[in-house]
PDB file of N, CA and C in Angstrom:
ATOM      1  N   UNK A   1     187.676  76.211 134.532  1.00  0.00           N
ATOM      2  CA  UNK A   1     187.761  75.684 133.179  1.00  0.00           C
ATOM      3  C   UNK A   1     188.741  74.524 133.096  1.00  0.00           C
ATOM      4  N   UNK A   2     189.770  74.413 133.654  1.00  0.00           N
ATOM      5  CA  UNK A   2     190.828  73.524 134.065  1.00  0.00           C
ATOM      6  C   UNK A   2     189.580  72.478 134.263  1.00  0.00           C
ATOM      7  N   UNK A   3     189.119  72.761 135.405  1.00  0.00           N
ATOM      8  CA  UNK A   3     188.455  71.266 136.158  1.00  0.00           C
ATOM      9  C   UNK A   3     187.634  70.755 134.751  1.00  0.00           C
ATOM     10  N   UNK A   4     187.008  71.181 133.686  1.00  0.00           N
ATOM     11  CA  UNK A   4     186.121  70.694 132.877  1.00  0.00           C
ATOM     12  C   UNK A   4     187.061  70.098 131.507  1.00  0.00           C
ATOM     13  N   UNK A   5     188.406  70.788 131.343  1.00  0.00           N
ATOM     14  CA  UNK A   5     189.167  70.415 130.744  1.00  0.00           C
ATOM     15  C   UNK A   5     189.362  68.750 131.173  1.00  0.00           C
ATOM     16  N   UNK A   6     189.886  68.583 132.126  1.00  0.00           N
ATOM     17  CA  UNK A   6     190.312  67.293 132.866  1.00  0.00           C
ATOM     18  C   UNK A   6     189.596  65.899 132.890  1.00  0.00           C
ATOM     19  N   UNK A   7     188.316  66.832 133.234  1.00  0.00           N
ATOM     20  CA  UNK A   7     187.169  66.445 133.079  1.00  0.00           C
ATOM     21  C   UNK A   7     187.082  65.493 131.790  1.00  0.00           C
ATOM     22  N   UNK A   8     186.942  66.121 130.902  1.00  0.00           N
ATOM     23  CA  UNK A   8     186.966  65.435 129.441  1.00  0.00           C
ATOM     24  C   UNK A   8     188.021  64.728 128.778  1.00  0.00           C
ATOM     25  N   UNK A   9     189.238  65.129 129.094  1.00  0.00           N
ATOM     26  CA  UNK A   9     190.105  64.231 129.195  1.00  0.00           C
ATOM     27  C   UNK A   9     189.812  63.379 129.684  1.00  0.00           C
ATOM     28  N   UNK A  10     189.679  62.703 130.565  1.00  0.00           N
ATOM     29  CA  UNK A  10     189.281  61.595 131.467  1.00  0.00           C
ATOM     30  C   UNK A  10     188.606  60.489 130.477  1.00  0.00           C
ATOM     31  N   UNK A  11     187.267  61.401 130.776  1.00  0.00           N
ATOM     32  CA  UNK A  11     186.099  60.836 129.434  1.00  0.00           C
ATOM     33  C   UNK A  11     186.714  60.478 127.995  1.00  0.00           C
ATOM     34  N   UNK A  12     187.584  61.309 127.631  1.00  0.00           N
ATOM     35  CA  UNK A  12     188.182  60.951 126.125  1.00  0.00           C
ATOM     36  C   UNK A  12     189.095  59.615 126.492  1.00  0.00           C
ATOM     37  N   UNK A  13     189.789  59.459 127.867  1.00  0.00           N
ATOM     38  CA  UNK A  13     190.928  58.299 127.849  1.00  0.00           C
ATOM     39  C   UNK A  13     189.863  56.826 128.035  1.00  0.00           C
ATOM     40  N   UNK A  14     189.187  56.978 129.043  1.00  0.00           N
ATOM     41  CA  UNK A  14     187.961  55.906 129.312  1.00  0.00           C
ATOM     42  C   UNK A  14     187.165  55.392 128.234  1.00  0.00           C
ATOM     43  N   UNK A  15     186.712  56.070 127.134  1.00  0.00           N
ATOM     44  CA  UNK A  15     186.054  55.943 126.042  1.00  0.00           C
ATOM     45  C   UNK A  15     187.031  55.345 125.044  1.00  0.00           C
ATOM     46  N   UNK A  16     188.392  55.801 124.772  1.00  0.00           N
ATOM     47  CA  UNK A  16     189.110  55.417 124.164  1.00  0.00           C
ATOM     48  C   UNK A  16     189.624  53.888 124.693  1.00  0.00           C
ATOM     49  N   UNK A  17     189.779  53.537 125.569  1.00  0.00           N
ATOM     50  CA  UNK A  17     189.853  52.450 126.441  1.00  0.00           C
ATOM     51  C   UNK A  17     188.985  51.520 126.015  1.00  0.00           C
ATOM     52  N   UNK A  18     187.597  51.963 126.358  1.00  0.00           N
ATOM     53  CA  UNK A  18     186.930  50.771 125.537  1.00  0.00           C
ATOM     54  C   UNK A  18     186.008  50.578 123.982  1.00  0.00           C
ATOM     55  N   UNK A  19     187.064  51.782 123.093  1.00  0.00           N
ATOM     56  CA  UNK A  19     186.899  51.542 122.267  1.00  0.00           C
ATOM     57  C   UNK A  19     185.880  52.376 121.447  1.00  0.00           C
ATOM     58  N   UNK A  20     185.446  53.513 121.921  1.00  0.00           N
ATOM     59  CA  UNK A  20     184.607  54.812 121.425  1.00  0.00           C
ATOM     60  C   UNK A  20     185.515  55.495 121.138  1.00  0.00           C
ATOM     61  N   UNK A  21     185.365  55.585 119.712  1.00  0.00           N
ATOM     62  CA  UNK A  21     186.634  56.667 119.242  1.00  0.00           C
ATOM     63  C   UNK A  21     186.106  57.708 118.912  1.00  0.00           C
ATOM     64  N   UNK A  22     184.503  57.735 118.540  1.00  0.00           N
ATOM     65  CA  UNK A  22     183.879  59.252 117.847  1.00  0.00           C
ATOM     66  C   UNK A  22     183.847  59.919 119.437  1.00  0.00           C
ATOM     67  N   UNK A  23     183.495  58.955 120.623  1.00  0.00           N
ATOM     68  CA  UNK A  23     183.393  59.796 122.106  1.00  0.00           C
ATOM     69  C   UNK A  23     184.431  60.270 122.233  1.00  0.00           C
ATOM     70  N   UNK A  24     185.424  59.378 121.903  1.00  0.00           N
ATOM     71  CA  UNK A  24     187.066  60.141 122.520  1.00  0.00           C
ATOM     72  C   UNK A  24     187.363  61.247 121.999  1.00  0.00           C
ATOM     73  N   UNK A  25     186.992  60.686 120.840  1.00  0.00           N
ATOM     74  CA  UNK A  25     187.550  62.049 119.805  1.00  0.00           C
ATOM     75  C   UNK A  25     186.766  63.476 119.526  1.00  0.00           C
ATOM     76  N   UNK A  26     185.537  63.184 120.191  1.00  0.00           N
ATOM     77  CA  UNK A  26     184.768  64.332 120.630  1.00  0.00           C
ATOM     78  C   UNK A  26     185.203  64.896 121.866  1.00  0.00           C
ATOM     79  N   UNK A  27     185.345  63.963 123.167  1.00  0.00           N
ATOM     80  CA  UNK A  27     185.677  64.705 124.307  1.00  0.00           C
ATOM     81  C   UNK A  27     187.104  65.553 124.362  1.00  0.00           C
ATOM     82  N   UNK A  28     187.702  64.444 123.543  1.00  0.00           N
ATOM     83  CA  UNK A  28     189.323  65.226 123.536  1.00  0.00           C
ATOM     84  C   UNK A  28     189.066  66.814 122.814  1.00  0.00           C
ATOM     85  N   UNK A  29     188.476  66.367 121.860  1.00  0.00           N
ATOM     86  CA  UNK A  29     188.558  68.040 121.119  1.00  0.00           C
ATOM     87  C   UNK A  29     187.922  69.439 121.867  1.00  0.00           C
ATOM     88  N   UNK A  30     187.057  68.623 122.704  1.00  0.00           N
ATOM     89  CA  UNK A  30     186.187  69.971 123.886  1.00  0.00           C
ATOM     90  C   UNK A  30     187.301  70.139 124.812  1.00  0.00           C
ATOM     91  N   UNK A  31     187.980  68.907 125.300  1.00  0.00           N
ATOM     92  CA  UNK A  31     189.226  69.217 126.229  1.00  0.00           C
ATOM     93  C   UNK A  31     190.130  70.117 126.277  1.00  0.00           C
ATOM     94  N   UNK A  32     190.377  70.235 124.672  1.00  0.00           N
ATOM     95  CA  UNK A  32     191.634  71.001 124.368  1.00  0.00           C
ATOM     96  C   UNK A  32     191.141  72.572 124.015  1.00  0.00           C
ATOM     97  N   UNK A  33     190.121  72.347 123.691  1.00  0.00           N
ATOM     98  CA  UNK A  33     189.731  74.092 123.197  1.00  0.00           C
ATOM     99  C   UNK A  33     189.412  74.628 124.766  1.00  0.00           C
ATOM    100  N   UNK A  34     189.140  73.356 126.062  1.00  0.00           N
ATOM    101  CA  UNK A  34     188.188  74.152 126.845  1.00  0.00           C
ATOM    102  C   UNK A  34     190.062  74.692 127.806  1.00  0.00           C
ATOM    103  N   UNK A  35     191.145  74.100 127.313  1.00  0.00           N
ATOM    104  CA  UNK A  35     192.195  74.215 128.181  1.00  0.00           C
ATOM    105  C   UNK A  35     192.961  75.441 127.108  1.00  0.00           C
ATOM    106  N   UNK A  36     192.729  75.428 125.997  1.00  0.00           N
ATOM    107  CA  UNK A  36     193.418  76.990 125.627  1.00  0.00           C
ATOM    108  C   UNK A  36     192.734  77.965 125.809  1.00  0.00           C
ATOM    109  N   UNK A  37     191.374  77.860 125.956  1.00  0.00           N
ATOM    110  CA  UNK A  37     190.210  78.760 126.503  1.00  0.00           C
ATOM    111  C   UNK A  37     191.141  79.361 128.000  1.00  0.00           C
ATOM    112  N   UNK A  38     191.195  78.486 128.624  1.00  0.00           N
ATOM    113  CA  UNK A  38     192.003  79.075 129.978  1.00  0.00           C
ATOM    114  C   UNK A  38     193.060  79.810 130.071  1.00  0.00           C
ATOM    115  N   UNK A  39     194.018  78.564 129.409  1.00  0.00           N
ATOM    116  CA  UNK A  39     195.405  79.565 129.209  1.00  0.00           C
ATOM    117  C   UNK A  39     194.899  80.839 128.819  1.00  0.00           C
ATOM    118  N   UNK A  40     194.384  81.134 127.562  1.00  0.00           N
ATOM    119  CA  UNK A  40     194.562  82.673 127.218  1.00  0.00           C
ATOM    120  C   UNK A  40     193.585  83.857 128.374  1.00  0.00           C
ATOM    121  N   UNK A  41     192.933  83.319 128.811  1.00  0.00           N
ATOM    122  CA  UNK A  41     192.278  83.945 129.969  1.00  0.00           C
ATOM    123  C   UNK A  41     193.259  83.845 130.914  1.00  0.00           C
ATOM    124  N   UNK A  42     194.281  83.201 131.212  1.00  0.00           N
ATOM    125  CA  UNK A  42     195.424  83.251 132.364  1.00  0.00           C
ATOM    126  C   UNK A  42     196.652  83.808 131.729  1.00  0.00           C
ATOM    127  N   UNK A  43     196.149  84.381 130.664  1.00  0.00           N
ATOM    128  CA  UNK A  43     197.772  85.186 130.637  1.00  0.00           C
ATOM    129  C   UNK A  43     197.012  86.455 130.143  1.00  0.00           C
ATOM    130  N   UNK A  44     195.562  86.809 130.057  1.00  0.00           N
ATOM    131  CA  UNK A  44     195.523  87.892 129.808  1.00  0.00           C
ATOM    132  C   UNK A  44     195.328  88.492 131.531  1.00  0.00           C
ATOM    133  N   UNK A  45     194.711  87.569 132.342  1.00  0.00           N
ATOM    134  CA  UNK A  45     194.748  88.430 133.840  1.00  0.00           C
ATOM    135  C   UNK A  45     196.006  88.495 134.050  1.00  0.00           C
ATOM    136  N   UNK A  46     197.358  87.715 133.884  1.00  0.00           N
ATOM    137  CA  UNK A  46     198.434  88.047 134.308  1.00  0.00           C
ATOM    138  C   UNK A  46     199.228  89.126 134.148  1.00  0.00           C
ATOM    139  N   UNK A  47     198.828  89.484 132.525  1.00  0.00           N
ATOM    140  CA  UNK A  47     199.109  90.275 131.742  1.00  0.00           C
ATOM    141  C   UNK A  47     198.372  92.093 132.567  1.00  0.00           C
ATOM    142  N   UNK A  48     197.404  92.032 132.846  1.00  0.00           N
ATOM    143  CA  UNK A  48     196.919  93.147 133.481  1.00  0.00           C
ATOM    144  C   UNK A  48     197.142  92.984 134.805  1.00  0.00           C
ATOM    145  N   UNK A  49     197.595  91.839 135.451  1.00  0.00           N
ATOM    146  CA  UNK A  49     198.204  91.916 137.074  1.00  0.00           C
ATOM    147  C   UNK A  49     199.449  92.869 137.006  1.00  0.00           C
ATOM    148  N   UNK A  50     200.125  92.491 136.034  1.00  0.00           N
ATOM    149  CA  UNK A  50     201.428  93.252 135.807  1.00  0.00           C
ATOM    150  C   UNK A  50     201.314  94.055 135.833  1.00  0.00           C
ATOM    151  N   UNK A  51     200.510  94.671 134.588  1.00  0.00           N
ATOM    152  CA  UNK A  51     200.270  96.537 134.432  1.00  0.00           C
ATOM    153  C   UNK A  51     199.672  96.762 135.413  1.00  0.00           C
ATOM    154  N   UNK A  52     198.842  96.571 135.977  1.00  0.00           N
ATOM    155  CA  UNK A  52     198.071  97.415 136.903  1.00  0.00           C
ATOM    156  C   UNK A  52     198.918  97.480 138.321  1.00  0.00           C
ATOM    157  N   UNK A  53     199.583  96.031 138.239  1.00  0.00           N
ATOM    158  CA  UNK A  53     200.757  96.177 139.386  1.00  0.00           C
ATOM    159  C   UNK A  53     201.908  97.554 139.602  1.00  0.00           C
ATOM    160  N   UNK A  54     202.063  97.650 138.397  1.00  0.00           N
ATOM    161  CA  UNK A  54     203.302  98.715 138.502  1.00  0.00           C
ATOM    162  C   UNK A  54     202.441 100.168 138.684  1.00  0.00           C
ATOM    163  N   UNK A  55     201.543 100.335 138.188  1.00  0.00           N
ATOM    164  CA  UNK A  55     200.776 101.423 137.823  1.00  0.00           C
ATOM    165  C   UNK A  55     200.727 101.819 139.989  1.00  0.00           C
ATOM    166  N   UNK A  56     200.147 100.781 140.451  1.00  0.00           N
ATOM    167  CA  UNK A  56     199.934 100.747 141.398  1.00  0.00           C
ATOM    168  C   UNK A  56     201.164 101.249 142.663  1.00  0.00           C
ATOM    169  N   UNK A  57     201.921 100.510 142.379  1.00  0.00           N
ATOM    170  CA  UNK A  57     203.332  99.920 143.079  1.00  0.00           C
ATOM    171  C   UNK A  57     204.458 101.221 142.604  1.00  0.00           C
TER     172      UNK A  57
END
């Protein structure tokens, strides 16, 4: 999800560059939902690495 995040970033800076602001401002907004999309998927596995770590350990 990272890589598609980046991804669109990219696309949002390039577009913005030459001057597509509804592109930028579309790609940026998929960028950012597709990069808190991750985070919270990376702190909920972390979150059960932990527990299940100790449970384990």
């Amino acid at each position: 999800m990272i890589k598609w995040a980046i991804i669109f970033f990219i696309i949002s800076v390039v577009a913005g560059f030459f001057g597509f602001t509804g592109v930028a401002s579309g790609a940026r907004t998929i960028a950012k939902v597709l990069f808190f999309i991750a985070l919270v998927i990376f702190l909920i596995v972390l979150i059960f690495g932990v527990l299940l770590g100790t449970l384990v350990f």
